[in-house]
PDB file of N, CA and C in Angstrom:
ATOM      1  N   UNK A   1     130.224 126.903  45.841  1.00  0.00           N
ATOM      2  CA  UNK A   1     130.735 126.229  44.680  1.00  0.00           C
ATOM      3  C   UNK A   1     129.554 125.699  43.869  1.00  0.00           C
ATOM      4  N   UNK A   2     129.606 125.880  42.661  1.00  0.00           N
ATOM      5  CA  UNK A   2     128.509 125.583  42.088  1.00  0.00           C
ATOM      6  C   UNK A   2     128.856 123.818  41.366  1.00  0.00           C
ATOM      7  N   UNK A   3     127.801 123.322  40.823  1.00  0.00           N
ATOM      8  CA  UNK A   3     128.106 122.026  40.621  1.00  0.00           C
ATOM      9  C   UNK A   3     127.487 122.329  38.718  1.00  0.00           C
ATOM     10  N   UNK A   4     127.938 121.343  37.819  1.00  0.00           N
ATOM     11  CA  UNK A   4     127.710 120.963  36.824  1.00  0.00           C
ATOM     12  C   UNK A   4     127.373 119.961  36.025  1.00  0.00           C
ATOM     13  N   UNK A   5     126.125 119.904  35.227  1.00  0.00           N
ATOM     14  CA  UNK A   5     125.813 118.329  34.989  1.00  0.00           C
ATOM     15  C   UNK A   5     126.699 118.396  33.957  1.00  0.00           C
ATOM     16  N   UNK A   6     126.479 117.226  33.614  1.00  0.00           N
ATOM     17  CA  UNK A   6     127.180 116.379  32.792  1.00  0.00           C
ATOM     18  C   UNK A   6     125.709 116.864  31.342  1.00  0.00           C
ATOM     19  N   UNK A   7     126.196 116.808  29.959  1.00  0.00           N
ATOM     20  CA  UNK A   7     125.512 116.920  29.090  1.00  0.00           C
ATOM     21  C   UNK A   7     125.269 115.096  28.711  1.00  0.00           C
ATOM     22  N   UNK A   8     123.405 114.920  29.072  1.00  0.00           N
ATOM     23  CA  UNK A   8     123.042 113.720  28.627  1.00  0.00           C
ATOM     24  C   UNK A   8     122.187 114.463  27.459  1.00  0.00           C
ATOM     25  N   UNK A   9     121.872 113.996  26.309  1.00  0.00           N
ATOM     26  CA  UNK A   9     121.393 113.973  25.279  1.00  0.00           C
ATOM     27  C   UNK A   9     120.595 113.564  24.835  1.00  0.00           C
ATOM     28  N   UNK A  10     118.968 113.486  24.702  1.00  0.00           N
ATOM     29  CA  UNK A  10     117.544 113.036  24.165  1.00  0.00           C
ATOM     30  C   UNK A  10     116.740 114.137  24.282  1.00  0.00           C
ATOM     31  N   UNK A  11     115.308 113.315  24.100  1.00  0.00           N
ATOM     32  CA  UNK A  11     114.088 114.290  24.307  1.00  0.00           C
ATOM     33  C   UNK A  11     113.821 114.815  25.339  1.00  0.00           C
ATOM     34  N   UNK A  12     114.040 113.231  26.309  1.00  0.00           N
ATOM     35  CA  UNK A  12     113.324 113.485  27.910  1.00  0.00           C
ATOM     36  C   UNK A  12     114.611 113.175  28.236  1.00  0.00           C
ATOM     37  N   UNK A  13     115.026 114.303  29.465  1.00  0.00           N
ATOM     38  CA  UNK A  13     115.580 114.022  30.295  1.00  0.00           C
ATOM     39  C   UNK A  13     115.051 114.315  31.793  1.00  0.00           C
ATOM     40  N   UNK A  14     115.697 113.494  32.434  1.00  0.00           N
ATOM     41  CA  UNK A  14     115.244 113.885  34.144  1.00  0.00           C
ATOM     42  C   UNK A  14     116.372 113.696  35.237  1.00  0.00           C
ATOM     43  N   UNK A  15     116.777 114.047  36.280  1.00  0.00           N
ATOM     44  CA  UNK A  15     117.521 113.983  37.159  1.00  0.00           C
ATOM     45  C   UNK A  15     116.965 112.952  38.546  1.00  0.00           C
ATOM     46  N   UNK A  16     117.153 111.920  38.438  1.00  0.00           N
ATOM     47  CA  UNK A  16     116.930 110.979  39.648  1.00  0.00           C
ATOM     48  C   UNK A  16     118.285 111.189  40.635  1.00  0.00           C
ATOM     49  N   UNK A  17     117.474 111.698  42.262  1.00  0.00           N
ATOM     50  CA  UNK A  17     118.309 111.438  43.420  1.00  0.00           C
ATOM     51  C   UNK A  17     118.267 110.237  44.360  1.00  0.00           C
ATOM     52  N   UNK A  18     119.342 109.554  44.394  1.00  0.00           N
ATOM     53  CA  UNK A  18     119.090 108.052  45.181  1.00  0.00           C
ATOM     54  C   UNK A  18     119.545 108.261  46.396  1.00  0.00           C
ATOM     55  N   UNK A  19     118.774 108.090  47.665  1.00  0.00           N
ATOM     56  CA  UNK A  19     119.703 107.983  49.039  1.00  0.00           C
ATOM     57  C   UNK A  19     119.928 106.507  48.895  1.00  0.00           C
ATOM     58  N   UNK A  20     121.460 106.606  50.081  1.00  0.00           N
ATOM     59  CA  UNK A  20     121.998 105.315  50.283  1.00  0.00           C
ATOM     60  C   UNK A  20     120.976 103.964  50.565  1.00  0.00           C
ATOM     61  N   UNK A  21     121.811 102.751  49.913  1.00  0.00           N
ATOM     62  CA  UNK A  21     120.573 101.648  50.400  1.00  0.00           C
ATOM     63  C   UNK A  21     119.186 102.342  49.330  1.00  0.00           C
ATOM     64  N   UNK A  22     118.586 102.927  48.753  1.00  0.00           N
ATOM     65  CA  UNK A  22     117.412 102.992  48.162  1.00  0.00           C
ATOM     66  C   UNK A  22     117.319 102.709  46.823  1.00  0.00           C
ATOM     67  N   UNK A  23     115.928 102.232  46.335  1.00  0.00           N
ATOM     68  CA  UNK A  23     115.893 102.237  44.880  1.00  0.00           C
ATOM     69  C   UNK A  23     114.684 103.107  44.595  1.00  0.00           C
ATOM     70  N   UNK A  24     114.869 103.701  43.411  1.00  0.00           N
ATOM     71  CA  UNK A  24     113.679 104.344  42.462  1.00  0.00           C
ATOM     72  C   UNK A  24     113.536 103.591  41.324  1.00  0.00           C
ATOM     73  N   UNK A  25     112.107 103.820  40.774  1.00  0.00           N
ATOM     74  CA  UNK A  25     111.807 103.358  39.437  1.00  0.00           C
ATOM     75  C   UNK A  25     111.481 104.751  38.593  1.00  0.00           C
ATOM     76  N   UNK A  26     112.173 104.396  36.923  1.00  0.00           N
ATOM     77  CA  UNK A  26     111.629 105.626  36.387  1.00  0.00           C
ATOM     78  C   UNK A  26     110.876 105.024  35.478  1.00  0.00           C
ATOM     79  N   UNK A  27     109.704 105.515  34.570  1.00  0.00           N
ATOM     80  CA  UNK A  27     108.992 105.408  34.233  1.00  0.00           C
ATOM     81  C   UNK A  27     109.103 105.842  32.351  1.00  0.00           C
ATOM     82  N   UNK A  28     109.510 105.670  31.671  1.00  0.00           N
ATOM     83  CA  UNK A  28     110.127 105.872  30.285  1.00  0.00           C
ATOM     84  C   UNK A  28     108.630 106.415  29.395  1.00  0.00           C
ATOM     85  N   UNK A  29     107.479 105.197  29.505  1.00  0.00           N
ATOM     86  CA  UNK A  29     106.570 105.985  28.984  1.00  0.00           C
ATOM     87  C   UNK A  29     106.637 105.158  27.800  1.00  0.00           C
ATOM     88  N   UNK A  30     107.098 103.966  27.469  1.00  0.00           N
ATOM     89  CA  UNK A  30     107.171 102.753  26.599  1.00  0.00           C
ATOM     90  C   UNK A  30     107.494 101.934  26.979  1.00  0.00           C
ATOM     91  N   UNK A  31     107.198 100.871  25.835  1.00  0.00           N
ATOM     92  CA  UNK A  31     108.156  99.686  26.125  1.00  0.00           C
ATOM     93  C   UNK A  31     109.295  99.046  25.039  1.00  0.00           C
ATOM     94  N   UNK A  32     108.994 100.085  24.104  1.00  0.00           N
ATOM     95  CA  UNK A  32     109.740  99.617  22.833  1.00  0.00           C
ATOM     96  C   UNK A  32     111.043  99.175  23.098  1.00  0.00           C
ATOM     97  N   UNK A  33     111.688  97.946  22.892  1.00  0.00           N
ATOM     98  CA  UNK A  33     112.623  97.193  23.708  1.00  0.00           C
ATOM     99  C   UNK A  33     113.811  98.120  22.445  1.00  0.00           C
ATOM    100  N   UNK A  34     113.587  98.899  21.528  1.00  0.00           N
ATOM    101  CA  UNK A  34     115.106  99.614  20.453  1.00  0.00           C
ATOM    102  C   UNK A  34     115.096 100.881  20.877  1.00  0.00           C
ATOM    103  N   UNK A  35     113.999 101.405  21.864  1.00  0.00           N
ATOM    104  CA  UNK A  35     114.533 103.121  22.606  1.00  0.00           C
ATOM    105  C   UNK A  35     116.024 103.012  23.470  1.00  0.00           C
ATOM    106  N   UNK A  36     117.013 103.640  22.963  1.00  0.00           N
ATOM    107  CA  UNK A  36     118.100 104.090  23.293  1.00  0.00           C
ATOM    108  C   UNK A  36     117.948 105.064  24.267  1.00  0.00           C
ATOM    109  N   UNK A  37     118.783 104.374  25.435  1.00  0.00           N
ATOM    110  CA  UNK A  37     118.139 105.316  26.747  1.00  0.00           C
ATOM    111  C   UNK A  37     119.797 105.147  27.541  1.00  0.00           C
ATOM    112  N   UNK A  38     120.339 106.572  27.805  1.00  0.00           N
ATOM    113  CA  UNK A  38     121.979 107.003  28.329  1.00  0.00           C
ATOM    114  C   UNK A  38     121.364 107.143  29.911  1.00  0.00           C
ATOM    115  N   UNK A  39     122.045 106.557  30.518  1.00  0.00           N
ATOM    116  CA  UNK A  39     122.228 106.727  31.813  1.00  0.00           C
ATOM    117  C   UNK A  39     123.465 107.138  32.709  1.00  0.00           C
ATOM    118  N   UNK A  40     124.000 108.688  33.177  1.00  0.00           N
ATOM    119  CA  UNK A  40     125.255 108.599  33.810  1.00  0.00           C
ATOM    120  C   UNK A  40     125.062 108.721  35.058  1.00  0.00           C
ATOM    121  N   UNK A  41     126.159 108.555  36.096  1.00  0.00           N
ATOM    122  CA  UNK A  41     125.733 108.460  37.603  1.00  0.00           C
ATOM    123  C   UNK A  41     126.951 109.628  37.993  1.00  0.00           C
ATOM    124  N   UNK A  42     126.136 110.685  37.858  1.00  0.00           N
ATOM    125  CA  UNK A  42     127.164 112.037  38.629  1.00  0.00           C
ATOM    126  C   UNK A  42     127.442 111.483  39.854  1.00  0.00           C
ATOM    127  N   UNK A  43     127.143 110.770  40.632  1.00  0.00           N
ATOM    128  CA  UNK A  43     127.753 110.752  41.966  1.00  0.00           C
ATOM    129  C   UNK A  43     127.535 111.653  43.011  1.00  0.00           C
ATOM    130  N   UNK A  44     128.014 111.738  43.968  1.00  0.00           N
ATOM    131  CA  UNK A  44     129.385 111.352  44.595  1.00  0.00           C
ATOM    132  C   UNK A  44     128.964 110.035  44.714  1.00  0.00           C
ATOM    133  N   UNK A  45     127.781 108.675  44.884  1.00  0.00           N
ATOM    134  CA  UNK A  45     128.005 107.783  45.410  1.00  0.00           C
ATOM    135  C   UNK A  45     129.011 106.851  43.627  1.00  0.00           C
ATOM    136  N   UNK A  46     129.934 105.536  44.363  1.00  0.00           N
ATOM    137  CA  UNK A  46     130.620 105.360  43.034  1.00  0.00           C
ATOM    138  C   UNK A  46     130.108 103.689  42.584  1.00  0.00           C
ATOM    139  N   UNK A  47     128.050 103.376  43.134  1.00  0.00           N
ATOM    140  CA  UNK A  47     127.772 102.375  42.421  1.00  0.00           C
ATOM    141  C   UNK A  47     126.363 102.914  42.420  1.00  0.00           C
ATOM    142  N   UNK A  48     126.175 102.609  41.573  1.00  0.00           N
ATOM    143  CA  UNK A  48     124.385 102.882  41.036  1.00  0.00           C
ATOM    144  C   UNK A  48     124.515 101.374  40.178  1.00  0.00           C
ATOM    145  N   UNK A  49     123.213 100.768  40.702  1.00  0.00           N
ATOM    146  CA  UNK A  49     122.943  99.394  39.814  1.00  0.00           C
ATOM    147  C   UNK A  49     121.572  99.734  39.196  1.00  0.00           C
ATOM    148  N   UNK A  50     122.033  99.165  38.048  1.00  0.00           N
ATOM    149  CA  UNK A  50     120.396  99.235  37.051  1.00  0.00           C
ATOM    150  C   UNK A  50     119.991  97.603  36.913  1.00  0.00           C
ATOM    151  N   UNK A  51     119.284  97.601  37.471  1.00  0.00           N
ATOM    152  CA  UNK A  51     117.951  95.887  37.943  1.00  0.00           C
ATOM    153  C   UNK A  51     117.974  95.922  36.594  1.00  0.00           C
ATOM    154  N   UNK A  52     118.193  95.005  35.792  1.00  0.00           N
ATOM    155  CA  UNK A  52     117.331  94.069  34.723  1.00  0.00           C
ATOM    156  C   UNK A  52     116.633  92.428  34.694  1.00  0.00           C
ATOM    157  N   UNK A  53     116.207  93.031  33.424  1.00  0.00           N
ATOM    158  CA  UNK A  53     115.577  91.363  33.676  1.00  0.00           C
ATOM    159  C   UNK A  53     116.292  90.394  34.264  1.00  0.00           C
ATOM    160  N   UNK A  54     117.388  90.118  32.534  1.00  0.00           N
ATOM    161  CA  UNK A  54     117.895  88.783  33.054  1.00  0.00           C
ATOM    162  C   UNK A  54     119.692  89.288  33.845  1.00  0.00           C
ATOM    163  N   UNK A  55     119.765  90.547  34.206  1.00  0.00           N
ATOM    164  CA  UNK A  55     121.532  90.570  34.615  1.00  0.00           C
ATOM    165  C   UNK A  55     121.585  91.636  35.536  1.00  0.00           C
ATOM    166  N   UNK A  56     122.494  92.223  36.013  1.00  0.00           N
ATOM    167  CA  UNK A  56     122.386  93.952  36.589  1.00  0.00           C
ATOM    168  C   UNK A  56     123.362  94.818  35.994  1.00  0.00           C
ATOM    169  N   UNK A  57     123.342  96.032  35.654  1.00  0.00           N
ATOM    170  CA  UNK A  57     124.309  97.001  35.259  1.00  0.00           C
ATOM    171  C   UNK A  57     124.877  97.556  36.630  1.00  0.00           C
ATOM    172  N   UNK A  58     126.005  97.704  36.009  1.00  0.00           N
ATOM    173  CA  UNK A  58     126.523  99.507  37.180  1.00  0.00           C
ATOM    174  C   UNK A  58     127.593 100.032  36.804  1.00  0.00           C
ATOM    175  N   UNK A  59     126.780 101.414  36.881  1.00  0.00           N
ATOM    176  CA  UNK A  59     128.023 102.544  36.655  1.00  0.00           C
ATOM    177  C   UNK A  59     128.627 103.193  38.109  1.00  0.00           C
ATOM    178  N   UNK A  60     130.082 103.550  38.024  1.00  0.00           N
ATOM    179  CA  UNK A  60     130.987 104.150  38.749  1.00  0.00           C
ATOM    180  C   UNK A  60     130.354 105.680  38.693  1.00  0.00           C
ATOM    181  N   UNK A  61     130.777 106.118  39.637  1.00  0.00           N
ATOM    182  CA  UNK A  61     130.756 107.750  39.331  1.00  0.00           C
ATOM    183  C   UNK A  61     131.247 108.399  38.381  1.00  0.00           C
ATOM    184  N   UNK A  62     130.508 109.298  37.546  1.00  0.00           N
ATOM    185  CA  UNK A  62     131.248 109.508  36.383  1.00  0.00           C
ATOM    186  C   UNK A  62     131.186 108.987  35.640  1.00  0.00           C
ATOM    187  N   UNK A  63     130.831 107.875  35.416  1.00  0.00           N
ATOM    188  CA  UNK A  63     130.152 106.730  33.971  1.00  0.00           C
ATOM    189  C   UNK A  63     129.147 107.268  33.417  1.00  0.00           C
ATOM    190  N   UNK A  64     128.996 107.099  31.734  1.00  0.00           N
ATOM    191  CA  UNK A  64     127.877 107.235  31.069  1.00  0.00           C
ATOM    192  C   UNK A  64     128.097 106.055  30.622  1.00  0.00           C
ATOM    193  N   UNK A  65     126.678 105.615  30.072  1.00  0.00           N
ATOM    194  CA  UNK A  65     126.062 104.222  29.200  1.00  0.00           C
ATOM    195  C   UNK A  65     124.954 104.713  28.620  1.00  0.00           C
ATOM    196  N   UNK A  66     125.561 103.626  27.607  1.00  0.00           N
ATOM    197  CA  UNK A  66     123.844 104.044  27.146  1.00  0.00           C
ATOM    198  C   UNK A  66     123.008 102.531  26.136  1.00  0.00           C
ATOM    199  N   UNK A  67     121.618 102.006  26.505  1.00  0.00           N
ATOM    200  CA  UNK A  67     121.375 100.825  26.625  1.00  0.00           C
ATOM    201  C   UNK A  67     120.182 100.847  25.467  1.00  0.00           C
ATOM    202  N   UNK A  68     120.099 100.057  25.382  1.00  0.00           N
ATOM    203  CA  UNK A  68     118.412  99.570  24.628  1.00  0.00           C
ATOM    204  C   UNK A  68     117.835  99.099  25.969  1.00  0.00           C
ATOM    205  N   UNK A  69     116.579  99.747  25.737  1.00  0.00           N
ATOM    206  CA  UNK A  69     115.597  99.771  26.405  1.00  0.00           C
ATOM    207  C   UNK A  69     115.406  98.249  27.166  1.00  0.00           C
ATOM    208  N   UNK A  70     115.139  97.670  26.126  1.00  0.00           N
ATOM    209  CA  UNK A  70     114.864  95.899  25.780  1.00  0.00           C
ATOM    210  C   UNK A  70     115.932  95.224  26.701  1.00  0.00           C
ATOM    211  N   UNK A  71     117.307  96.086  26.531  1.00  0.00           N
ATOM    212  CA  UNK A  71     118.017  95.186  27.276  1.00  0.00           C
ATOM    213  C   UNK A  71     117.994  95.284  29.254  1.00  0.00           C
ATOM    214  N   UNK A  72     117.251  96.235  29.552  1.00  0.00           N
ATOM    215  CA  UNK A  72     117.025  96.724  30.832  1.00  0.00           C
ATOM    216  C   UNK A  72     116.003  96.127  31.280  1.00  0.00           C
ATOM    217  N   UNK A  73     114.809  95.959  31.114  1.00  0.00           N
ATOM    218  CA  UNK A  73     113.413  95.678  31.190  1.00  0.00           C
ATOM    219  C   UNK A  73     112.244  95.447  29.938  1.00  0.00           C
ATOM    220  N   UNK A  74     111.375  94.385  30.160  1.00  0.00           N
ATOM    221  CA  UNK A  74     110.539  94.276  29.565  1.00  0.00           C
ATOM    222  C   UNK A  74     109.414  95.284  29.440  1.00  0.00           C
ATOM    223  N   UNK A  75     109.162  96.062  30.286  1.00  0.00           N
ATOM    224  CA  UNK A  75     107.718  96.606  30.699  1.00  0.00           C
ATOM    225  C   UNK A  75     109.306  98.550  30.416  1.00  0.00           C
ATOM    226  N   UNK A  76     108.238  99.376  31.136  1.00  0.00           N
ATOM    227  CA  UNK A  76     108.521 101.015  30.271  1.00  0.00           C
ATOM    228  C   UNK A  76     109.140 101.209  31.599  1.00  0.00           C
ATOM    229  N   UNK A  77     109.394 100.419  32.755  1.00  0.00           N
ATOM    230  CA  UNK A  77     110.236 100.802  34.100  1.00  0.00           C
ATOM    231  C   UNK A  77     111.611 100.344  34.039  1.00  0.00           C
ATOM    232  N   UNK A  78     112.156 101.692  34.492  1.00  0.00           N
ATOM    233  CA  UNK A  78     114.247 101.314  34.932  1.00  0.00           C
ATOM    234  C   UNK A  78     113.974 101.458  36.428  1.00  0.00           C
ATOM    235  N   UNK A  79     115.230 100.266  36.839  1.00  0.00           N
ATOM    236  CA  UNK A  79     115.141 100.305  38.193  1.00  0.00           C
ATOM    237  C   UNK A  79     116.246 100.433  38.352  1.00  0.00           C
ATOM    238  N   UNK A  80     116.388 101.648  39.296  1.00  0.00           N
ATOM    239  CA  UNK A  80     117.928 102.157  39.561  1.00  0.00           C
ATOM    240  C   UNK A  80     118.059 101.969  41.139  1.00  0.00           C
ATOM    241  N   UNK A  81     119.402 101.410  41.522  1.00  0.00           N
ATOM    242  CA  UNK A  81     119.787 101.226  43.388  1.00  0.00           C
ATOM    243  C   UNK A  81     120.917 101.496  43.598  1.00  0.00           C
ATOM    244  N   UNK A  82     120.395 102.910  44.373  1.00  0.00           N
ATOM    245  CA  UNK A  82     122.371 103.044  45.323  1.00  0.00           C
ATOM    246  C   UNK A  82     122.528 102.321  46.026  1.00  0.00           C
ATOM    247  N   UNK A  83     124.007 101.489  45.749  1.00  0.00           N
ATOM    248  CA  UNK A  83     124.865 100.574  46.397  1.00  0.00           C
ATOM    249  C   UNK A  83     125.874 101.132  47.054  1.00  0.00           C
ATOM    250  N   UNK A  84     125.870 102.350  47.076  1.00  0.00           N
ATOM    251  CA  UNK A  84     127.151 102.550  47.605  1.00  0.00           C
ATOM    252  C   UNK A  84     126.984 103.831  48.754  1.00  0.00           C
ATOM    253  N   UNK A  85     128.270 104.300  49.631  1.00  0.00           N
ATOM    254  CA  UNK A  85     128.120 104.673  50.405  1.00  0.00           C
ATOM    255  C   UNK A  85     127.824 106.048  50.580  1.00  0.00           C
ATOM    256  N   UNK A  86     127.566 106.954  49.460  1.00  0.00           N
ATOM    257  CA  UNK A  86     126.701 108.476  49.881  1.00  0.00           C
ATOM    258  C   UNK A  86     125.512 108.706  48.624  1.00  0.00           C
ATOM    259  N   UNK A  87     125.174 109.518  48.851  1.00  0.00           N
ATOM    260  CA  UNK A  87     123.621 109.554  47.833  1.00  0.00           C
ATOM    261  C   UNK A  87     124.297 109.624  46.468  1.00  0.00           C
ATOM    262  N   UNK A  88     123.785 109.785  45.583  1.00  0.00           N
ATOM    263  CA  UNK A  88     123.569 109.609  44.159  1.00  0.00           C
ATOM    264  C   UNK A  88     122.900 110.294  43.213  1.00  0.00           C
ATOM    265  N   UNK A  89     123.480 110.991  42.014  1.00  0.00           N
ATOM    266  CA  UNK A  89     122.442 111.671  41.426  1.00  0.00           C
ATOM    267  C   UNK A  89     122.818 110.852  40.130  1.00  0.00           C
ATOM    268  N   UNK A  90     121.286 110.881  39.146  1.00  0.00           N
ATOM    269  CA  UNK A  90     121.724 110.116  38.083  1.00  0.00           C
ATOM    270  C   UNK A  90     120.928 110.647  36.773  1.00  0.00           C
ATOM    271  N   UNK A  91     121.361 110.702  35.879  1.00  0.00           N
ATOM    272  CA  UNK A  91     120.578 111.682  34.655  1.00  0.00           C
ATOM    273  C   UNK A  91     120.307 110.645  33.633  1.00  0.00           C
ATOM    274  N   UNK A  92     118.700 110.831  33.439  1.00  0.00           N
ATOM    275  CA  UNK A  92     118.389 109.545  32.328  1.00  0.00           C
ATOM    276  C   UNK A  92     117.547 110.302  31.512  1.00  0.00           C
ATOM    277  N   UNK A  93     118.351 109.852  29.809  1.00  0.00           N
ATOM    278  CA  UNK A  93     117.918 110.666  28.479  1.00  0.00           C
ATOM    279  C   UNK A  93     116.992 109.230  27.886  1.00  0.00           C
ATOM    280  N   UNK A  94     116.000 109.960  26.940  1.00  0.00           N
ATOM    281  CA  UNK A  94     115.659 108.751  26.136  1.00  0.00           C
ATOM    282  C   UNK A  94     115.159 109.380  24.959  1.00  0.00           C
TER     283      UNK A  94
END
């Protein structure tokens, strides 16, 4: 069976895999706090949290968002953590 992404939309895109319990950082390559940056969480796991400064995000499986930069982090790093109970794939446009 073959699988299908989801169409995320920018310049850069990349595919982050999260095992359970883990976090990655991605690396954007700015800091301009008005870069519009979509994040969806193909799943199968159904919490991915995005660390911010001052709050946390999370998308369900199957969620897209899409954030200002500024509102995620100060510095050009997203910090993404599977919370939930099987791995995680997650596609981030900017």
């Amino acid at each position: 069976m073959e699988s299908e992404s989801k169409l995320v939309t920018g310049t850069n895109n990349i595919t982050v895999d999260i095992q359970i319990g883990s976090t990655r950082s991605v690396d954007v390559g700015t800091n301009n706090p008005n870069l519009e940056v979509k994040i969806s969480n193909e799943g199968p796991s159904n919490n991915v949290i995005i660390s911010a400064t001052a709050r946390r995000y999370e998308l369900r499986a199957g969620q897209q968002s899409t954030f200002k930069l500024g509102d995620l982090t100060n510095r050009s790093v997203i910090i993404l953590q599977n919370d939930g109970g099987q791995p995680a794939k997650v596609q981030i446009s900017w």
